[in-house]
C-alpha atoms as a PDB file:
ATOM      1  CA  UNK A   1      -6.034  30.598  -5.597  1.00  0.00           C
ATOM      2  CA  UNK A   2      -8.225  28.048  -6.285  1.00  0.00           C
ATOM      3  CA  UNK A   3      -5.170  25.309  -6.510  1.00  0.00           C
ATOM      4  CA  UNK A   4      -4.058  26.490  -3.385  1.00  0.00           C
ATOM      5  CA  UNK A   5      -4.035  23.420  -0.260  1.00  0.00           C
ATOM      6  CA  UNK A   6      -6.587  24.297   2.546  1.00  0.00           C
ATOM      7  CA  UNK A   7      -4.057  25.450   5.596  1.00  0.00           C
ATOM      8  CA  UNK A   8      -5.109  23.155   7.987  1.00  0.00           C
ATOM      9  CA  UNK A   9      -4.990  24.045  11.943  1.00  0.00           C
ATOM     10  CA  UNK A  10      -5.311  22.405  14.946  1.00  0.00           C
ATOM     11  CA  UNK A  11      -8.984  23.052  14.682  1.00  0.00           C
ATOM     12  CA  UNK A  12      -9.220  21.103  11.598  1.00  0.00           C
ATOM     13  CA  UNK A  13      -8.406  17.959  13.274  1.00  0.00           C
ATOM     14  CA  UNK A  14     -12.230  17.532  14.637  1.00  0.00           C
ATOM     15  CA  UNK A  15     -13.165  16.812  11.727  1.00  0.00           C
ATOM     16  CA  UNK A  16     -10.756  14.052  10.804  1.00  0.00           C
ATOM     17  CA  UNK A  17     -12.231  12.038  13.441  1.00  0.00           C
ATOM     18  CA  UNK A  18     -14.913  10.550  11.818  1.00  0.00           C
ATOM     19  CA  UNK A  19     -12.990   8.923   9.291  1.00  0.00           C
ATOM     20  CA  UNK A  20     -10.140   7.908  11.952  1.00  0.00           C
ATOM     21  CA  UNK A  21     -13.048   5.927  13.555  1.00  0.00           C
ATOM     22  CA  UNK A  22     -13.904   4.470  10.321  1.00  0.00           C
ATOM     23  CA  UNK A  23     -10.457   3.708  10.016  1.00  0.00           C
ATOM     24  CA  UNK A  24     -10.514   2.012  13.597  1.00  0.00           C
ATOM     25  CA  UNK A  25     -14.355  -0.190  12.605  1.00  0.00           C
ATOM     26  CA  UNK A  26     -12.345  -1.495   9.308  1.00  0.00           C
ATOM     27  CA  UNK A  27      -9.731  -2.708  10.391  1.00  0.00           C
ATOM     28  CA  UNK A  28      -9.211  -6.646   9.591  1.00  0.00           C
ATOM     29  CA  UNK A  29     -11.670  -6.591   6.693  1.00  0.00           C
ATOM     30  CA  UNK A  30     -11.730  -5.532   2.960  1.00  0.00           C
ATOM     31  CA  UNK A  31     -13.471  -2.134   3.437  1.00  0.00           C
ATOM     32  CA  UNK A  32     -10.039  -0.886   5.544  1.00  0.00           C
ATOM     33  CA  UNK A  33      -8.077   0.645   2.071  1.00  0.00           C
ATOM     34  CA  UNK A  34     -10.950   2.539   1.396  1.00  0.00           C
ATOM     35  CA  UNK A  35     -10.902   3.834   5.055  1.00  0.00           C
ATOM     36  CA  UNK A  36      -7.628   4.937   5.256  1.00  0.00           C
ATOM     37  CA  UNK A  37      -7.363   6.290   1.702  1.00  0.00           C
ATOM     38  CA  UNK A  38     -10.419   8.753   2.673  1.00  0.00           C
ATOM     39  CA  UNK A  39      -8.661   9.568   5.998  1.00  0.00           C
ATOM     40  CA  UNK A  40      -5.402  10.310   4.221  1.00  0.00           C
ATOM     41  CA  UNK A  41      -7.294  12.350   1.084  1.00  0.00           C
ATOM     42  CA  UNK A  42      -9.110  13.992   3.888  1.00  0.00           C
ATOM     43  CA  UNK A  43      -6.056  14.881   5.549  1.00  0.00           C
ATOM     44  CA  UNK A  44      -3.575  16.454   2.618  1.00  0.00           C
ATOM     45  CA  UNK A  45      -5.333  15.626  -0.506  1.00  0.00           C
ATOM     46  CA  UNK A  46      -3.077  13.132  -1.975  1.00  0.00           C
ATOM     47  CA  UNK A  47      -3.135  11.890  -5.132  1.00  0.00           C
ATOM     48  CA  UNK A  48      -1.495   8.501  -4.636  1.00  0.00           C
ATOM     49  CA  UNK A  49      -0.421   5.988  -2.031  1.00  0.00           C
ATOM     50  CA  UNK A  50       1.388   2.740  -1.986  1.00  0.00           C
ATOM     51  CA  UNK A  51       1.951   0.587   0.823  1.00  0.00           C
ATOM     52  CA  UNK A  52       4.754  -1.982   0.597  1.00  0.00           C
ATOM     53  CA  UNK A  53       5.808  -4.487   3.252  1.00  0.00           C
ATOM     54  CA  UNK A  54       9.664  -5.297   3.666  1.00  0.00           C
ATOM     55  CA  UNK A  55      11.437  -8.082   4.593  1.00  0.00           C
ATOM     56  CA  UNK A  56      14.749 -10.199   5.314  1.00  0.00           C
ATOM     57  CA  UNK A  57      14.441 -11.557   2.112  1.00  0.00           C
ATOM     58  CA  UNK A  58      15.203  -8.608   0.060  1.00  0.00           C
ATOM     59  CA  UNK A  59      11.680  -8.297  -1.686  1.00  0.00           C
ATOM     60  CA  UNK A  60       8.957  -5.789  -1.251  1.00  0.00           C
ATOM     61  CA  UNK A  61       5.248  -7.154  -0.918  1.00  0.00           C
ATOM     62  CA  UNK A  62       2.740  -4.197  -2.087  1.00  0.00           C
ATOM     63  CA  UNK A  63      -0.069  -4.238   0.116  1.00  0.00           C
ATOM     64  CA  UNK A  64      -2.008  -0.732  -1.300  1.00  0.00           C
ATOM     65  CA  UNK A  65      -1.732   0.805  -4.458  1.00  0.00           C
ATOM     66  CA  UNK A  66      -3.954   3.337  -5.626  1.00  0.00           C
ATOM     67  CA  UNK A  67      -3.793   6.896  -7.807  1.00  0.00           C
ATOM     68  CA  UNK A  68      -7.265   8.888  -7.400  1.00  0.00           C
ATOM     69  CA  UNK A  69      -6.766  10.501 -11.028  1.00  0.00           C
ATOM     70  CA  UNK A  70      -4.954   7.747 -13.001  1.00  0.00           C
ATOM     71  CA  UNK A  71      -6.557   4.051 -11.220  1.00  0.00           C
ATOM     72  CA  UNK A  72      -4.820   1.768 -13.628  1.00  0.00           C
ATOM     73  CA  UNK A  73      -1.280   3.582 -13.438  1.00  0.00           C
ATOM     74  CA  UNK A  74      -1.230   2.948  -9.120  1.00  0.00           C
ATOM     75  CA  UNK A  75      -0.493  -1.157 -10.319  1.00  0.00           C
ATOM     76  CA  UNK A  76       1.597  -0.903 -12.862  1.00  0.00           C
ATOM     77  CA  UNK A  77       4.351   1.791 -11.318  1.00  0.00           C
ATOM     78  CA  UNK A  78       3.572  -0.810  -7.858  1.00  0.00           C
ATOM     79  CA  UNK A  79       4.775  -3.774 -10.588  1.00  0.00           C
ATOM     80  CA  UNK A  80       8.060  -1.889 -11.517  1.00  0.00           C
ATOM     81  CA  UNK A  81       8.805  -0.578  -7.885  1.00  0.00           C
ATOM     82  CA  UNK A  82       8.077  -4.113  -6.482  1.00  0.00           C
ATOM     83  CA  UNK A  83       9.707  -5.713  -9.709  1.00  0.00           C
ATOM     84  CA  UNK A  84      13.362  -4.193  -8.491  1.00  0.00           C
ATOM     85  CA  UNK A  85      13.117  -0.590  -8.848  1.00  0.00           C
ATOM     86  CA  UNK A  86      12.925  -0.155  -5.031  1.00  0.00           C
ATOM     87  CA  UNK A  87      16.483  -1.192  -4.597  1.00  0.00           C
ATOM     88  CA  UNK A  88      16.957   2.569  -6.245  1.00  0.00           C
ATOM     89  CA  UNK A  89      14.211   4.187  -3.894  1.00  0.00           C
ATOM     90  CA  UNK A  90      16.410   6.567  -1.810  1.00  0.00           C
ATOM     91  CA  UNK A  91      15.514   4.942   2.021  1.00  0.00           C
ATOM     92  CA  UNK A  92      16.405   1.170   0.702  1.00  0.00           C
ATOM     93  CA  UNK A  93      18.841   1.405   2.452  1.00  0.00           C
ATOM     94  CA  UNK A  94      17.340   2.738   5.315  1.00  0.00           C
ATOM     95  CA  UNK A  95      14.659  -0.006   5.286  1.00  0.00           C
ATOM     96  CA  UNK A  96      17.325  -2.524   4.617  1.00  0.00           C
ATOM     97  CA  UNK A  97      19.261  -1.284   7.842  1.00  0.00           C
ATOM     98  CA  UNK A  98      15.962  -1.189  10.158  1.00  0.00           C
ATOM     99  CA  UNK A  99      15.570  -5.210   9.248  1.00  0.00           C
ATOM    100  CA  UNK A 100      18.933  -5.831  10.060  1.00  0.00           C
ATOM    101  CA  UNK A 101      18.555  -4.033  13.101  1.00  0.00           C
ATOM    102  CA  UNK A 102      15.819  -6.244  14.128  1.00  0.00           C
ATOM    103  CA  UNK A 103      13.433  -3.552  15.749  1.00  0.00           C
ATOM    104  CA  UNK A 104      15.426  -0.239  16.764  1.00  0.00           C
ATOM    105  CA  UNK A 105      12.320   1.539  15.281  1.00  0.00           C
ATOM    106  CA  UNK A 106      10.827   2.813  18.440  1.00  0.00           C
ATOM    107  CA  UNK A 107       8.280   4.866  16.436  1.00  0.00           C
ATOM    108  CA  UNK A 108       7.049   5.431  12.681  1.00  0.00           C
ATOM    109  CA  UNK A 109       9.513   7.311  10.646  1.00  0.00           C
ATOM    110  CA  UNK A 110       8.292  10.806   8.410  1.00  0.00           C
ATOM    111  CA  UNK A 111      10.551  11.600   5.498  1.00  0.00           C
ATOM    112  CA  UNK A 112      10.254  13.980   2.778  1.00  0.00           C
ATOM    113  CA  UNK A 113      11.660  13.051  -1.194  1.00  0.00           C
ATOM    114  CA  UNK A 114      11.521  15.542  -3.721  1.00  0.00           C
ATOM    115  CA  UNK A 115      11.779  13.988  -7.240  1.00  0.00           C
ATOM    116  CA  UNK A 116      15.051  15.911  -8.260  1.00  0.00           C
ATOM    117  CA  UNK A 117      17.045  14.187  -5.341  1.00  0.00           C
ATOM    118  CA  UNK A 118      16.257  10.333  -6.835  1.00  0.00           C
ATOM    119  CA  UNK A 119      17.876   8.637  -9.304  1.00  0.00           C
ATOM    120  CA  UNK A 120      17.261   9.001 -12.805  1.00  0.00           C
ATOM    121  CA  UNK A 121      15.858   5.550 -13.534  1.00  0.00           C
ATOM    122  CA  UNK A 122      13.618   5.614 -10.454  1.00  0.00           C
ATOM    123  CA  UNK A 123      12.351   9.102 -11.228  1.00  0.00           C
ATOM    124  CA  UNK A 124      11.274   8.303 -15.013  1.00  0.00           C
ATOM    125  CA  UNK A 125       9.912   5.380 -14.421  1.00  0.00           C
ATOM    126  CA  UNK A 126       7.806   6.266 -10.807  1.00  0.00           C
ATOM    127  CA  UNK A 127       7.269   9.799 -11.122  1.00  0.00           C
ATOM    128  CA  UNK A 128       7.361  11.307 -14.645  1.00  0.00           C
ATOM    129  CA  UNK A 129       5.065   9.457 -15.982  1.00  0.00           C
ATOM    130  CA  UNK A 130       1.722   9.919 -13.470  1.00  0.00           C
ATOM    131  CA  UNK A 131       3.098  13.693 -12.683  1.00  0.00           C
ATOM    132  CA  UNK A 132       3.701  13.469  -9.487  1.00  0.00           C
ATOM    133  CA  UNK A 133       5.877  16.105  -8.094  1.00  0.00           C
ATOM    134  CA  UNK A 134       6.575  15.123  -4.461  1.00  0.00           C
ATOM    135  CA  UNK A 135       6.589  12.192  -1.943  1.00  0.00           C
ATOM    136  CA  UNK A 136       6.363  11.467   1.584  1.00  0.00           C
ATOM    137  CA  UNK A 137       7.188   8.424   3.340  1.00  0.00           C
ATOM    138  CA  UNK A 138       6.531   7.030   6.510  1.00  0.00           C
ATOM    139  CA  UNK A 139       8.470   3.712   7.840  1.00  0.00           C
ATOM    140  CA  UNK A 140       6.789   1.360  10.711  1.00  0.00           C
ATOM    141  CA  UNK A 141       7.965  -1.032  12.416  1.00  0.00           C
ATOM    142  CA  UNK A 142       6.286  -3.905  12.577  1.00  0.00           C
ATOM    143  CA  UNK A 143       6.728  -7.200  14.122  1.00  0.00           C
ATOM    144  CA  UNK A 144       8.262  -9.093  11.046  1.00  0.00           C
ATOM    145  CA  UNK A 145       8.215  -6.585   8.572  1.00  0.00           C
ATOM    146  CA  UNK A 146       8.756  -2.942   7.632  1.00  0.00           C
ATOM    147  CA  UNK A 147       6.134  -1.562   6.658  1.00  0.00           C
ATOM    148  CA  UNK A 148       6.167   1.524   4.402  1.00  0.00           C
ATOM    149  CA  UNK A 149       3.654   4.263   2.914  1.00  0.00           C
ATOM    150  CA  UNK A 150       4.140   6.332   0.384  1.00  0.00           C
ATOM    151  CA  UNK A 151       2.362   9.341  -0.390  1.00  0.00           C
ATOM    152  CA  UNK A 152       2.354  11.378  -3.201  1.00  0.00           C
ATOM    153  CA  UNK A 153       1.296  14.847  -4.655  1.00  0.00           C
ATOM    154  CA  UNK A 154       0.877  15.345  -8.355  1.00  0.00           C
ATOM    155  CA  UNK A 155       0.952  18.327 -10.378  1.00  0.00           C
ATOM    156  CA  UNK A 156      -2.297  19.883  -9.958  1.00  0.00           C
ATOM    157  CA  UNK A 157      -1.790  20.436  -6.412  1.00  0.00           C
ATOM    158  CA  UNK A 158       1.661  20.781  -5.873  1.00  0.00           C
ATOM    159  CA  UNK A 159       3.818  19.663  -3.138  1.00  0.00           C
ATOM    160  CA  UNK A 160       3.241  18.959   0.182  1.00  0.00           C
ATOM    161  CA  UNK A 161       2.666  22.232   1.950  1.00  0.00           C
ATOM    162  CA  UNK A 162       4.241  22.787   5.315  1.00  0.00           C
ATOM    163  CA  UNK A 163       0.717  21.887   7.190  1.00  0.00           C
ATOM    164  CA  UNK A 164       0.395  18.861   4.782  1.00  0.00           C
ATOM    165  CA  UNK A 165       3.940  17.993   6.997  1.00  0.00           C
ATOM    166  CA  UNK A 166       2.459  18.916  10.003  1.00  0.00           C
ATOM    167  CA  UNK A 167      -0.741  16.851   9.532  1.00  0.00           C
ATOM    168  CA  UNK A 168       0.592  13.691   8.677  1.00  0.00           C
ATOM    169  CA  UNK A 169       3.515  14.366  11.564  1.00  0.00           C
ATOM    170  CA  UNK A 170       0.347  14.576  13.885  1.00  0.00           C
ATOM    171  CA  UNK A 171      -1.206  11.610  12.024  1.00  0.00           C
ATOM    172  CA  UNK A 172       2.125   9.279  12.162  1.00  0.00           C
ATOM    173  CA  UNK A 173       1.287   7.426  15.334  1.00  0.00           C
ATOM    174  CA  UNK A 174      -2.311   6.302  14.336  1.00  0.00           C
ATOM    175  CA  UNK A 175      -1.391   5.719  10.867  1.00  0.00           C
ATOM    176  CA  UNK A 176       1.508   3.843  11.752  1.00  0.00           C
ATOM    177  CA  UNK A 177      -1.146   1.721  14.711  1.00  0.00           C
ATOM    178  CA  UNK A 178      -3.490   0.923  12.121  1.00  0.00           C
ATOM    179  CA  UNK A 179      -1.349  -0.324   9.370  1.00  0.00           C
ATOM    180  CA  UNK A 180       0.922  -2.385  11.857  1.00  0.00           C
ATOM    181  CA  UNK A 181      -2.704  -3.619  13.173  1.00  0.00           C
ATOM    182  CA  UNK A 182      -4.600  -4.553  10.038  1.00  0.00           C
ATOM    183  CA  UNK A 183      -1.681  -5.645   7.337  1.00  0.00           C
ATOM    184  CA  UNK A 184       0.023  -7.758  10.756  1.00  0.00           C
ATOM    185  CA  UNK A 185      -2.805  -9.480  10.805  1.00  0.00           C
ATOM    186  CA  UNK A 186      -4.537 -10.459   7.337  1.00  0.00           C
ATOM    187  CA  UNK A 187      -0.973 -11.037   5.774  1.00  0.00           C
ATOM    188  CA  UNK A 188       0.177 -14.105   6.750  1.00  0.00           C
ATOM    189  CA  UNK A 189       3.805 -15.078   6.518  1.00  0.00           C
ATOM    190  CA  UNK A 190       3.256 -18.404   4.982  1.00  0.00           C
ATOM    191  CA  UNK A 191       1.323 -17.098   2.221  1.00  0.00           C
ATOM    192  CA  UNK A 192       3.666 -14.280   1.415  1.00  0.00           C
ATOM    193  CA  UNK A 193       3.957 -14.074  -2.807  1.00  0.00           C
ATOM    194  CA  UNK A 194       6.874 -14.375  -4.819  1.00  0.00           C
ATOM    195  CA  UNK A 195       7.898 -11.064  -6.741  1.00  0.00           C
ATOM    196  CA  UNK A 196       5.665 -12.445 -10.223  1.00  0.00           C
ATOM    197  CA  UNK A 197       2.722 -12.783  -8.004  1.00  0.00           C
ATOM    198  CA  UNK A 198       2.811  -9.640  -6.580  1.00  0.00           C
ATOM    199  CA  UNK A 199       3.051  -7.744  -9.857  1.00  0.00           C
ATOM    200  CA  UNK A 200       0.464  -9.832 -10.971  1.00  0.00           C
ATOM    201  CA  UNK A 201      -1.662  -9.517  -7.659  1.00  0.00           C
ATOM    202  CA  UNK A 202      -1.142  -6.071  -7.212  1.00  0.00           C
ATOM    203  CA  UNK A 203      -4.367  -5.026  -8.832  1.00  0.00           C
ATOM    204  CA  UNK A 204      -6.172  -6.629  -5.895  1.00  0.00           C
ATOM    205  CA  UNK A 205      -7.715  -5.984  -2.854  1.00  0.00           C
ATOM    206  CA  UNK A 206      -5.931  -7.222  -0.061  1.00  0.00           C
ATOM    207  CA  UNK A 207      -8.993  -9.808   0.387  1.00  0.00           C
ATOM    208  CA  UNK A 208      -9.195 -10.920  -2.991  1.00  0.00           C
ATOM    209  CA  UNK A 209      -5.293 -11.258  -3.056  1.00  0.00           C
ATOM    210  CA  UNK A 210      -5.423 -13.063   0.142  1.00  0.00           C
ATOM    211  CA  UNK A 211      -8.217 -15.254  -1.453  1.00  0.00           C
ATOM    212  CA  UNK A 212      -6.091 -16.323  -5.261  1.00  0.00           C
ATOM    213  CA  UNK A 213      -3.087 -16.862  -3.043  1.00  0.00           C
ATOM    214  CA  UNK A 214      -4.675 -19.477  -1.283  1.00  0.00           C
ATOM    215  CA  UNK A 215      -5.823 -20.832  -4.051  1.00  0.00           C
ATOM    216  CA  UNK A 216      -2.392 -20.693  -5.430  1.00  0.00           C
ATOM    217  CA  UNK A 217      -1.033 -22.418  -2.899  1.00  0.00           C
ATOM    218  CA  UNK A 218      -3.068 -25.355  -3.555  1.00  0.00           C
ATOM    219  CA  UNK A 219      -6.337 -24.349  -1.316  1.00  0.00           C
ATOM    220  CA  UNK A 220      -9.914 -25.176  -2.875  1.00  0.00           C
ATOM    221  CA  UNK A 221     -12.398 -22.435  -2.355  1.00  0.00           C
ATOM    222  CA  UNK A 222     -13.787 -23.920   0.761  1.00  0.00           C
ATOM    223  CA  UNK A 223     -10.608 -24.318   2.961  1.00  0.00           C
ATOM    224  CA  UNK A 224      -9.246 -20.908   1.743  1.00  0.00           C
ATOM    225  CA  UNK A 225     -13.082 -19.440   2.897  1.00  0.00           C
ATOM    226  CA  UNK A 226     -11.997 -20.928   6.286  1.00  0.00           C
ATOM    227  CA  UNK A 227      -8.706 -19.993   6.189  1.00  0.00           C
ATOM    228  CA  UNK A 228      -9.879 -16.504   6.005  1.00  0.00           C
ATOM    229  CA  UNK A 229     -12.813 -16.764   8.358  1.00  0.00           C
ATOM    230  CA  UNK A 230     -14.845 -15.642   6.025  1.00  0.00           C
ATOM    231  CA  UNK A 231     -18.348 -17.480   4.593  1.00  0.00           C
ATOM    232  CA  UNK A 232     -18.025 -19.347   1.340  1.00  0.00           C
ATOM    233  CA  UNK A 233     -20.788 -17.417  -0.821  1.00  0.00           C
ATOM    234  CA  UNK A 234     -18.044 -13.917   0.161  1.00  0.00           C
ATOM    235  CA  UNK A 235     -15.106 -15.877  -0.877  1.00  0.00           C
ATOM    236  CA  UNK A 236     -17.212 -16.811  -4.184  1.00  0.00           C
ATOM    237  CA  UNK A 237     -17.679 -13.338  -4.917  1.00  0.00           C
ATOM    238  CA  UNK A 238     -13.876 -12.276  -4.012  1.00  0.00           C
ATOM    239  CA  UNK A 239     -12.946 -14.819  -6.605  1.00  0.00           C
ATOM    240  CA  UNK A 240     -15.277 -13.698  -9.053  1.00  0.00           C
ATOM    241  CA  UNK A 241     -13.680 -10.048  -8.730  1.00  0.00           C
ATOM    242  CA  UNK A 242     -10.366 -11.298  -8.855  1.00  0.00           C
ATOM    243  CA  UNK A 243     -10.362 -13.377 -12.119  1.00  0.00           C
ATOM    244  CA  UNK A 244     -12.342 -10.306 -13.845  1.00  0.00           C
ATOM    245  CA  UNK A 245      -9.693  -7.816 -12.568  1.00  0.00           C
ATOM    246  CA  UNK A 246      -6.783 -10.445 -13.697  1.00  0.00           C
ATOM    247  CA  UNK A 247      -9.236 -11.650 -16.892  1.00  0.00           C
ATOM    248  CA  UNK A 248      -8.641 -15.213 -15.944  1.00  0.00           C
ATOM    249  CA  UNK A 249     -11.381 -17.595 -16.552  1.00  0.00           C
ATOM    250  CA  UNK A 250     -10.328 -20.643 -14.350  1.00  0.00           C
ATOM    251  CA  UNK A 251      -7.553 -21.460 -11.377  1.00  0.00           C
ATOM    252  CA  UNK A 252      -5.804 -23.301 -13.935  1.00  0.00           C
ATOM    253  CA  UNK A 253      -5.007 -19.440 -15.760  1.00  0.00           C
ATOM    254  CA  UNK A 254      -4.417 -17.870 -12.551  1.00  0.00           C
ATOM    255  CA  UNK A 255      -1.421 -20.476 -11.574  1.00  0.00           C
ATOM    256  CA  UNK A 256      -0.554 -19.909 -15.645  1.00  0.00           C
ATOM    257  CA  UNK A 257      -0.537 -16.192 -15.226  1.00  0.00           C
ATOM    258  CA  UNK A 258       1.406 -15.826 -11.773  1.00  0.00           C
ATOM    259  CA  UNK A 259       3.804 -19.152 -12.500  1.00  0.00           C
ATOM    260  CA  UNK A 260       5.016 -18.684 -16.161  1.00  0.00           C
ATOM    261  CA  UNK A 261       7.303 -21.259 -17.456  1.00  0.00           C
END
């Protein structure tokens, strides 16, 4: 059947490596989401993935959010999920023990969710809508955070297929090395957003995020370029992205948009 997943063997895994080693020459700059999305696509053909990061504070920081059939819907179900809807997400409480745990994650976490086990609410709203029919999840540790990615099948291919499992089971350690690696080290603590600015962030890349939160904490261009390492004609054009993403003309409307009185 033509909707039918590939079954994917050991022998498969050969050719996964070329985009694991893109994966690996990515990490720490903006071209890393598209890296890993084509690794994971490669891999089981999802349809969607979110990454959120998880802290003491209660509040989930979306670092990823992307749907290869619906683009625009990945940022706004990452706005309601970040906006308080992942207080309802079946492992909150899971991710809400591993924090207070401080670090009895040895290793990255694979769970399975199938829409009919979640609450109404979070079901409507997160799944319903795009068509997605089944989720995986896999929790890292990390050194401050949780981090946690979320994959997701939609209709047209069905769930996750028991090789799909076995994949990403295989997968888990270098998925769960790259993410701690990259998002541990261009998300800085200090410049962590409040729940308003990631909703209105989320459409981002984690670059051009990083960039208007610098510049939301008071940074000009210049000293958020060097914050960043990163030359100031690049963080010109990351700013010139983000305001036509955000349709903000100025700083001024940026501030307005994420700080609304």
């Amino acid at each position: 059947m033509a909707d039918k997943r590939e079954v994917r063997h050991a022998s498969s895994w050969p050719s996964l490596v070329p985009a694991m080693a893109a994966c690996v020459d990515a990490m720490g700059s903006e071209g890393f989401d598209e890296a890993l999305l084509a690794l994971l696509r490669r891999a089981v053909r999802i349809e969607q993935c979110m990454i959120f990061a998880y802290d003491s504070s209660d509040e989930i920081d979306c670092l990823l959010a992307a749907n290869e059939r619906q683009p625009r819907v990945a940022g706004r179900l990452a706005q309601l999920y970040a906006g308080g809807l992942f207080r309802q997400d079946p492992n909150y409480q899971r991710l809400r023990q591993l924090i207070d745990d401080k670090g009895k994650l040895a290793a990255a976490e694979l769970t399975t969710m199938q829409p009919e086990a979640m609450p109404p609410a979070y079901q409507s709203h997160l799944f319903a809508f795009p068509d997605l029919v089944d989720k995986v999840s896999l929790t890292i540790p990390g050194q401050d955070s949780i981090y946690y990615l979320n994959l997701y099948c939609g209709v047209t291919a069905g769930p996750f297929t028991e090789d799909d499992l076995a994949c990403l089971d295989g997968l888990a350690p270098l998925l769960a090395s790259l993410i701690r690696r990259h998002y541990g080290s261009t998300r800085s603590l200090s410049q962590r957003p409040s729940a308003q600015e990631t909703a209105v962030l989320t459409p981002l890349s984690e670059r051009e995020r990083q960039l208007c939160l610098y510049l939301l904490r008071g940074h000009t261009l210049k000293t958020a370029a060097a914050e960043l390492d990163i030359a100031l004609s690049t963080a010109e054009t990351y700013r010139k992205r983000a305001y036509a993403k955000l349709g903000v003309p100025s700083k001024a409307r940026l501030v307005a948009l994420c700080r609304p009185s």
